[in-house]
Protein backbone atom coordinates (compact mmCIF):
# COMPACT_ATOMS: atom_id res chain seq x y z
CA UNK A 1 0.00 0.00 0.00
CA UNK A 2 1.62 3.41 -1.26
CA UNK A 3 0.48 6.51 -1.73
CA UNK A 4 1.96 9.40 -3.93
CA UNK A 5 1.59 12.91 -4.41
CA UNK A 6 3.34 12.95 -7.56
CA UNK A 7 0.08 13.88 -10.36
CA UNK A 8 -0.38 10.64 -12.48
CA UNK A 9 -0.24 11.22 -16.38
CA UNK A 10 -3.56 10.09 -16.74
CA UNK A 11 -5.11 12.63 -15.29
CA UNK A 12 -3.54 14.73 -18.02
CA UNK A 13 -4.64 12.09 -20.35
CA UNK A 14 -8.08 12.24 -19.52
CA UNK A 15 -8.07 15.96 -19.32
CA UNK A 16 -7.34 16.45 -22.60
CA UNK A 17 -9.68 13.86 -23.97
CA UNK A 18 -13.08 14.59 -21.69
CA UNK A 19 -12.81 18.29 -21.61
CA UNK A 20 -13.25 19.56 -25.29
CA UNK A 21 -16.45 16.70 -24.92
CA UNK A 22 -17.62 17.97 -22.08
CA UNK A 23 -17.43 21.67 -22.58
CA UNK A 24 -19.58 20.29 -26.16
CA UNK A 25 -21.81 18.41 -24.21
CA UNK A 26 -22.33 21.48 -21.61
CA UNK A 27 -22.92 24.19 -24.92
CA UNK A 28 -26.20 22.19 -25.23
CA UNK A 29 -27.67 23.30 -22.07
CA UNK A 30 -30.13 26.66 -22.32
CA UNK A 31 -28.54 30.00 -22.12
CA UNK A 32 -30.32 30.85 -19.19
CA UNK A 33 -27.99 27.43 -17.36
CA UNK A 34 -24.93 27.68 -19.38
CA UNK A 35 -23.04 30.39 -18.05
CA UNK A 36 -23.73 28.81 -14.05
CA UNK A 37 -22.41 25.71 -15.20
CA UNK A 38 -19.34 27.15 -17.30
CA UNK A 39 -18.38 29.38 -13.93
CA UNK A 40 -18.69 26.46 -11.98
CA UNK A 41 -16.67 24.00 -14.07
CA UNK A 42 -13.86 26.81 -13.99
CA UNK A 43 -14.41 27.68 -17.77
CA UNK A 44 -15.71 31.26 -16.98
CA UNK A 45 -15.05 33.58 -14.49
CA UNK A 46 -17.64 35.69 -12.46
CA UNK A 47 -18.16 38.26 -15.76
CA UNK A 48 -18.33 35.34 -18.10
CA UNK A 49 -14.73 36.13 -19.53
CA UNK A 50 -12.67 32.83 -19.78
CA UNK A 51 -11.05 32.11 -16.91
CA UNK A 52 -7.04 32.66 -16.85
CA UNK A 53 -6.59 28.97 -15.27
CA UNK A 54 -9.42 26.33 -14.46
CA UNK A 55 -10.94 25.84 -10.97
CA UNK A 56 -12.25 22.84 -11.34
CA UNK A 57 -11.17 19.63 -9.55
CA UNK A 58 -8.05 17.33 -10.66
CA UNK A 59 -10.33 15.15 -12.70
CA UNK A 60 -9.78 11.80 -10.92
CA UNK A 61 -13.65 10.64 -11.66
CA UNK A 62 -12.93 10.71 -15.76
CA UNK A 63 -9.33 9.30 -15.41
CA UNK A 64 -11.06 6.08 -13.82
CA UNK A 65 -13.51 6.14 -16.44
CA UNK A 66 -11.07 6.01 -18.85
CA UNK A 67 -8.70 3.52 -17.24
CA UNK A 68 -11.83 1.53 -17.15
CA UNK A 69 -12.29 0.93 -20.34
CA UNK A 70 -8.66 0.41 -20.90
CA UNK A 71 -8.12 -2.04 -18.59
CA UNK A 72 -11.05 -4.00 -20.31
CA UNK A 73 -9.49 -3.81 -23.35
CA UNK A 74 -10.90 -1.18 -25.19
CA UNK A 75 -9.23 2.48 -26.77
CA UNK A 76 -9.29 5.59 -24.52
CA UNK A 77 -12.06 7.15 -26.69
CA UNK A 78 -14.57 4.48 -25.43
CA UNK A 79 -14.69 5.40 -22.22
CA UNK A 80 -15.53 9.27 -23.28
CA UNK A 81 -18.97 9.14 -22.37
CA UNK A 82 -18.31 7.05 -19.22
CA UNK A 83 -16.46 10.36 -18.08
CA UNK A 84 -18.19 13.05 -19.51
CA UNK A 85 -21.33 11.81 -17.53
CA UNK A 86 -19.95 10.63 -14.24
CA UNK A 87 -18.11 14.39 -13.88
CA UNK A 88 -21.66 16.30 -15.09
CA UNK A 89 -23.20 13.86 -12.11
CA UNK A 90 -21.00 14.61 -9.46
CA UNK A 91 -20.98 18.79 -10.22
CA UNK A 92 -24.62 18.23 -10.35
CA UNK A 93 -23.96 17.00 -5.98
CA UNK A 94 -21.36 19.67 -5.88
CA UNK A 95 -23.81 22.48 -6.63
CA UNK A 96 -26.94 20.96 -4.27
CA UNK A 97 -24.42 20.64 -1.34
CA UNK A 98 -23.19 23.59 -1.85
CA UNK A 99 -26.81 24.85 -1.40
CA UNK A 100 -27.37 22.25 1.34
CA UNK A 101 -24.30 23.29 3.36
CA UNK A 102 -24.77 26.65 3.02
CA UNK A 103 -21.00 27.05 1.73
CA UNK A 104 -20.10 30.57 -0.04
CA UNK A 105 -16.58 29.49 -1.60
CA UNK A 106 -15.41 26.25 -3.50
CA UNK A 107 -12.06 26.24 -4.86
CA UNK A 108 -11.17 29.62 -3.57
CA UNK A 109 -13.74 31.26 -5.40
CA UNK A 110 -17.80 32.00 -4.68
CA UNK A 111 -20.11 28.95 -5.40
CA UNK A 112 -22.85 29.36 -7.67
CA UNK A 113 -25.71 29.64 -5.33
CA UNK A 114 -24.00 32.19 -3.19
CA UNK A 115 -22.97 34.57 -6.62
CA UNK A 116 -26.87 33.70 -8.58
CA UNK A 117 -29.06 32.06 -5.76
CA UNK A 118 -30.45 29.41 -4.50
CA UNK A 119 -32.64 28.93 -7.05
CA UNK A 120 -30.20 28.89 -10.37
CA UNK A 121 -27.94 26.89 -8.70
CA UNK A 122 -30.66 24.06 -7.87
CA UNK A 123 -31.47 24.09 -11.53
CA UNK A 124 -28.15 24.11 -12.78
CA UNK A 125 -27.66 20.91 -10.83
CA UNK A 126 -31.07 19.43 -12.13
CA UNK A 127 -29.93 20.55 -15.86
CA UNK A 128 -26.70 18.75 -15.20
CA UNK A 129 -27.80 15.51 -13.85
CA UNK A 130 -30.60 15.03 -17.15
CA UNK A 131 -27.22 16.04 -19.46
CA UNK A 132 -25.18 12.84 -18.18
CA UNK A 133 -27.74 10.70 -18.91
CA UNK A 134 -27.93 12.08 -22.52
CA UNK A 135 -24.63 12.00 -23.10
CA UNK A 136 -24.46 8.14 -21.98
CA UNK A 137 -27.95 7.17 -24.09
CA UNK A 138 -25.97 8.84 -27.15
CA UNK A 139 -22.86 6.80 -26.66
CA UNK A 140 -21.96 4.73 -29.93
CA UNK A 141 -22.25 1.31 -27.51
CA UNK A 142 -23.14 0.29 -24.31
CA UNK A 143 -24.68 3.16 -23.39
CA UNK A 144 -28.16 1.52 -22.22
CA UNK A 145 -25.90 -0.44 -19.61
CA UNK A 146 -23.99 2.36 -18.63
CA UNK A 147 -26.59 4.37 -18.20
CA UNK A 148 -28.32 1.92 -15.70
CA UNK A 149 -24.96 2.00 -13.64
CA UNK A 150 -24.88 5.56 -13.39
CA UNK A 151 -28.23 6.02 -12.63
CA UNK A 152 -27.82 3.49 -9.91
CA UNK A 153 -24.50 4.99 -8.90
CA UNK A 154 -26.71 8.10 -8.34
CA UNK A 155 -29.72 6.90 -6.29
CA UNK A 156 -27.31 5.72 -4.06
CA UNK A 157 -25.01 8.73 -3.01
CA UNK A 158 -28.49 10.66 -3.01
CA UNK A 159 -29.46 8.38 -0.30
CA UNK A 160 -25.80 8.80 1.37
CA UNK A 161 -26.63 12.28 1.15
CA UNK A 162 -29.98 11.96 3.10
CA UNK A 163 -28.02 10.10 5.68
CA UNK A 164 -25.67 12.73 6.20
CA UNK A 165 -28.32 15.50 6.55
CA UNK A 166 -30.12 13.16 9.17
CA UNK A 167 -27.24 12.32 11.08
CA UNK A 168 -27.00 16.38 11.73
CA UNK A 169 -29.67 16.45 13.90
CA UNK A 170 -28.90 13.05 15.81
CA UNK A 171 -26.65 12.88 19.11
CA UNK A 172 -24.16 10.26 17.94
CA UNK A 173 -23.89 7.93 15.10
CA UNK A 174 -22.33 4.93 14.81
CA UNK A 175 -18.85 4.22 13.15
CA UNK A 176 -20.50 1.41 11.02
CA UNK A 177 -23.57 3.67 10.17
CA UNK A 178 -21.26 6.57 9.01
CA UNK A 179 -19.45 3.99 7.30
CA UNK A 180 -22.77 2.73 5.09
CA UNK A 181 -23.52 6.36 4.62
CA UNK A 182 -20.11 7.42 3.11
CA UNK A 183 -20.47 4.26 0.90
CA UNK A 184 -23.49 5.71 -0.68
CA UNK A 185 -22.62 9.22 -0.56
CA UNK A 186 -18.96 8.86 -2.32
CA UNK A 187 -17.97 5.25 -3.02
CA UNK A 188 -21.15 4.52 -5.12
CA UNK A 189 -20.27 7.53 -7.98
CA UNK A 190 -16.33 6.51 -7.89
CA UNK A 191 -17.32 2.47 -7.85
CA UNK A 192 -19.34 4.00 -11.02
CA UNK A 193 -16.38 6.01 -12.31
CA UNK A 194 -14.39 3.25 -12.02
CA UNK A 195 -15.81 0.59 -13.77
CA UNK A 196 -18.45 2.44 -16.62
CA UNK A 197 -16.02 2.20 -19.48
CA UNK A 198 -15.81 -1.36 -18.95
CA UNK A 199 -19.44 -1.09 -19.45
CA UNK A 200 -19.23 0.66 -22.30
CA UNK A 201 -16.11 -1.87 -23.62
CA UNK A 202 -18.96 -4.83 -22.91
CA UNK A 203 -16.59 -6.39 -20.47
CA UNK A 204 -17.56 -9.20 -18.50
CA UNK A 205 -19.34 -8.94 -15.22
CA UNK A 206 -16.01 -10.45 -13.24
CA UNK A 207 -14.03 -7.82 -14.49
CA UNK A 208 -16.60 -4.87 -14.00
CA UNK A 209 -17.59 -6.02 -10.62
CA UNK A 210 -13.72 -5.88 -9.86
CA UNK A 211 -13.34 -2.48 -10.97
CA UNK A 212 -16.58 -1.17 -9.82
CA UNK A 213 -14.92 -2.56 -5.76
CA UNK A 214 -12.02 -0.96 -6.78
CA UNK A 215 -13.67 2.43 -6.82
CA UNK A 216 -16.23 1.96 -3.83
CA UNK A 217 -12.94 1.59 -1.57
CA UNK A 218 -11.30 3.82 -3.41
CA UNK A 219 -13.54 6.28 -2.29
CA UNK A 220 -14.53 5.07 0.84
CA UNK A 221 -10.70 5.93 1.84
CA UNK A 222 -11.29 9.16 -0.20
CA UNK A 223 -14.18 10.24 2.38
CA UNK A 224 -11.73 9.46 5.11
CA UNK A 225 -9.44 11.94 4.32
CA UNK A 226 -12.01 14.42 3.12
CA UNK A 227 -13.41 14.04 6.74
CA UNK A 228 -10.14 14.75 7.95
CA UNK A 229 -9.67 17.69 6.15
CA UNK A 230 -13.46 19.16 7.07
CA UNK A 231 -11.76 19.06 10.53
CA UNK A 232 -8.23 19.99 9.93
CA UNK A 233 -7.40 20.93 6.85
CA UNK A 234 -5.82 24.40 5.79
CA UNK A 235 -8.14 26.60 4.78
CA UNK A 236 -5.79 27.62 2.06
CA UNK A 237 -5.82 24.49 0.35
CA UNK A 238 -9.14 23.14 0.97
CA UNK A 239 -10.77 26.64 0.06
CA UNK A 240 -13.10 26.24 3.28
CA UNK A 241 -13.36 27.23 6.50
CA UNK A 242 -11.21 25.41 8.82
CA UNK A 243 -13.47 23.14 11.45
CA UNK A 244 -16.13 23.56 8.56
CA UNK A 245 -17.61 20.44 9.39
CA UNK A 246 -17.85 20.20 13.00
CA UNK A 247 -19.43 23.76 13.00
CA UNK A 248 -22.03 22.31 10.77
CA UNK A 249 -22.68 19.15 13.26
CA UNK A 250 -21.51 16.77 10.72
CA UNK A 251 -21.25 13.63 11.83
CA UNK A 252 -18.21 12.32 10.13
CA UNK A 253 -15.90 9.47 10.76
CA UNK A 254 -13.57 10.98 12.63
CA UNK A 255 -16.79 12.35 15.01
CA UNK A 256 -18.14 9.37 14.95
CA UNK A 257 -15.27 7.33 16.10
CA UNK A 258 -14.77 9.38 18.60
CA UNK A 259 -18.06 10.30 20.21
CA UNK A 260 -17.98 6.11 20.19
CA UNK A 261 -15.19 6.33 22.78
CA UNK A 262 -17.69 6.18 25.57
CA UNK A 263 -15.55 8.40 27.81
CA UNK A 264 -15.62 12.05 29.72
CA UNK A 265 -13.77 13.30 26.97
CA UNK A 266 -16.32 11.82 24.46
CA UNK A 267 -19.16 13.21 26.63
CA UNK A 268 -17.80 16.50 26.68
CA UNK A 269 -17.71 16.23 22.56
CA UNK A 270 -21.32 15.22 22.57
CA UNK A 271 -22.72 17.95 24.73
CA UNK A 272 -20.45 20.79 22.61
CA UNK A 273 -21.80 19.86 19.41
CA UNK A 274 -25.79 19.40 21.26
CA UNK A 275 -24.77 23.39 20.98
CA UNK A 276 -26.79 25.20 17.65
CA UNK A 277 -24.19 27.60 17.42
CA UNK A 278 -20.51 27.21 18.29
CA UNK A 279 -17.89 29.81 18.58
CA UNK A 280 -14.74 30.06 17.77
CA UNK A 281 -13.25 28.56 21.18
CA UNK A 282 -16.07 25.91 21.10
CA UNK A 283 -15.73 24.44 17.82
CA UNK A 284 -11.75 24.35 18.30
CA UNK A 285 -12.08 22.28 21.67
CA UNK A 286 -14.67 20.17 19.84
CA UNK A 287 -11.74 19.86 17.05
CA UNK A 288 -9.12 18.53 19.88
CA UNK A 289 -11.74 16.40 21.60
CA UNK A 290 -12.49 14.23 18.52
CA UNK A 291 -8.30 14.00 18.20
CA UNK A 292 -7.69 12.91 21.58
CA UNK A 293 -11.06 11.01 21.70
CA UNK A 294 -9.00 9.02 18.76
CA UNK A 295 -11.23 10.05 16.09
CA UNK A 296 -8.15 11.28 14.09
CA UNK A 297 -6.29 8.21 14.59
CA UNK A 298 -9.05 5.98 13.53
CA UNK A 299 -9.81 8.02 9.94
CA UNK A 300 -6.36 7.78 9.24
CA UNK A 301 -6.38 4.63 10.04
CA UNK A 302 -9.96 3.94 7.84
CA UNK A 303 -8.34 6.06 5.03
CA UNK A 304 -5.03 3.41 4.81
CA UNK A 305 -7.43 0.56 4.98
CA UNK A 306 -9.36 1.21 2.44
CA UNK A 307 -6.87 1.95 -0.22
CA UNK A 308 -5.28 -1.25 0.47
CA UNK A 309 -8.30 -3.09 -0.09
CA UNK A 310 -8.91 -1.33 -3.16
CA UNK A 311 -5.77 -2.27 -4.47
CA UNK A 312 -6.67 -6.04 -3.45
CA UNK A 313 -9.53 -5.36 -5.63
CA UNK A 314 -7.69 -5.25 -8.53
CA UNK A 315 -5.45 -8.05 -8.50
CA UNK A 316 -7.69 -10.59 -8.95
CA UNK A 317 -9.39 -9.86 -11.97
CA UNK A 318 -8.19 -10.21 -15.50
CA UNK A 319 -7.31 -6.38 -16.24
CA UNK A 320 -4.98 -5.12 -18.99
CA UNK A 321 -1.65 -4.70 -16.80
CA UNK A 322 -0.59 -1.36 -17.72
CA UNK A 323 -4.16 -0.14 -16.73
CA UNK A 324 -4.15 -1.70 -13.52
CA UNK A 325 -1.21 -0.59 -12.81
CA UNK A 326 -2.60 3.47 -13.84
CA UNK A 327 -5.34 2.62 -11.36
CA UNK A 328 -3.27 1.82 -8.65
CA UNK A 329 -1.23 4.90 -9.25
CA UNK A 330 -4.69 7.12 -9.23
CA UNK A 331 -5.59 5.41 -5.85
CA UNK A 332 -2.29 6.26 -4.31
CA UNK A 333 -2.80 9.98 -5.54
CA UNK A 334 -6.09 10.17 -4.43
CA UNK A 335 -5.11 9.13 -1.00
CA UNK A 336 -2.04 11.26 -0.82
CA UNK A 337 -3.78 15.07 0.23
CA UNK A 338 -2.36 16.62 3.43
CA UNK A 339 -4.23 16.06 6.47
């Protein structure tokens, strides 16, 4: 199990192939949702002048769907769609959470909601989510299948999303129910990601089901650290407020895990986040409770796990080496932010 922070080529790769596609595939929306969904991809900025360097993410989601369909055999190109639509799905969460969370900057810069409304940015979501499917319906092959998976794929980090909003309002949560819900909520779309242009290569079901593991560990370890950095991550990295998630009463793994301790300490945590509103000294004792609670210990811990299983994923299928061996680098990457 390694981890690297070195940027794999593939992400490159898949950069250059996906985005001319998906910046096509985005043109078709209405005018009235285009120029949302350009600012939030990064292709805009604020005054709809192209921006001088993208803001978007580092692409990991369409590098696995391209690696996919590699490792099943198939060219690059076939896992296009696979890509296109699994990124237009997963902006479509970024912009509802945004909403949801009530967050005013992503990637250093203003979200949608919080620069056009509420409103625009729900239907700039909605727009985006009917677009993948589209996209995957028009693909040349396959795309009936894949559309199924990412359809699934969705319903299911939906429902990890409904989770998390519960477990706001609920005293504690269990490590193994925060675990289910971070399956849904993140491992379902990169277990999607991960194995859709296999779908779209027709692979067998041995070798998708493989893949499609791959990813849901992949990004069960990805939530780890993500819920490490909600706690303690720099703000000028992360492009959020530091403690962001315990002031929002998230109940995360490292929360979880900790408010499971069962001890003074844990009870302490418990009755500071039972608080609506914490200030600043509050929410940065909650922050040290959870670490020496072990809650830090145990995500890291979670996070390491988790990429070694889905590495063990992988080696028992029949995958086109130099493929598997791309995916495994992506994993370590993907593992490998600061926290």
């Amino acid at each position: 199990m390694t981890s690297t922070k070195t940027v794999p080529d593939v992400l490159r790769r898949a950069h250059d192939l996906v985005g001319p596609v998906a910046r096509d595939a985005v043109w078709r929306l209405s005018p009235e949702i285009r120029p949302l969904v350009e600012y939030h991809l990064g292709f805009v900025d604020s005054h709809g002048r192209p921006a001088e360097a993208s803001s978007g993410g580092k692409g990991v989601r369409p590098a696995l769907a391209i690696l996919s369909a590699e490792a099943a055999g198939a060219g690059a190109a076939t896992g296009v769609p696979g890509a296109v639509a699994v990124e237009l799905v997963h902006n479509f969460s970024l912009l509802h959470d945004d909403v949801i969370d009530c967050d005013q900057e992503r990637r250093h810069r203003p979200t949608v909601w919080a620069l056009f409304g509420i409103g625009p940015a729900i239907i700039a979501g909605d727009a985006l989510l009917a677009l993948a499917q589209k996209v995957l319906l028009e693909a040349p092959a396959g795309g009936a299948a894949a559309a199924c998976c990412l359809a699934d794929a969705t319903g299911s980090m939906i429902s990890g999303q409904a989770l998390d909003m519960a477990f706001e309002s609920r005293p504690s949560v269990d490590v193994e129910s925060c675990l289910a819900m971070e399956a849904g909520k993140t491992g379902a779309l990169l277990g999607c990601a991960s194995s859709i242009g296999a779908v779209l290569a027709g692979a067998d079901e041995e070798a998708v089901a493989a893949l499609r593991e791959f990813g849901v560990q992949l990004g069960l370890a990805f939530q780890a650290v993500d819920d490490l950095l909600g706690i303690w991550g720099d703000p000028r990295a992360t492009g959020k407020p530091a403690f962001g998630d315990l002031r929002q009463h998230k109940k995360t793994l490292p929360v979880a895990a900790a408010l499971a301790a069962g001890d003074a300490l844990a009870e302490e945590l418990a009755s500071l986040l039972s608080v609506e509103l914490l200030d600043e000294a509050q929410v940065a004792r909650a922050a040290r409770l959870v670490d020496h609670c072990g809650g830090r210990a145990i995500a890291t811990d979670e996070a390491r796990g988790r990429l070694a299983a889905a590495l063990g994923a992988l080696d028992g299928a029949a995958l086109e080496p130099s493929a598997r061996e791309e995916l495994r680098e992506v994993a370590g990457f993907v593992v490998a932010r600061e926290f």
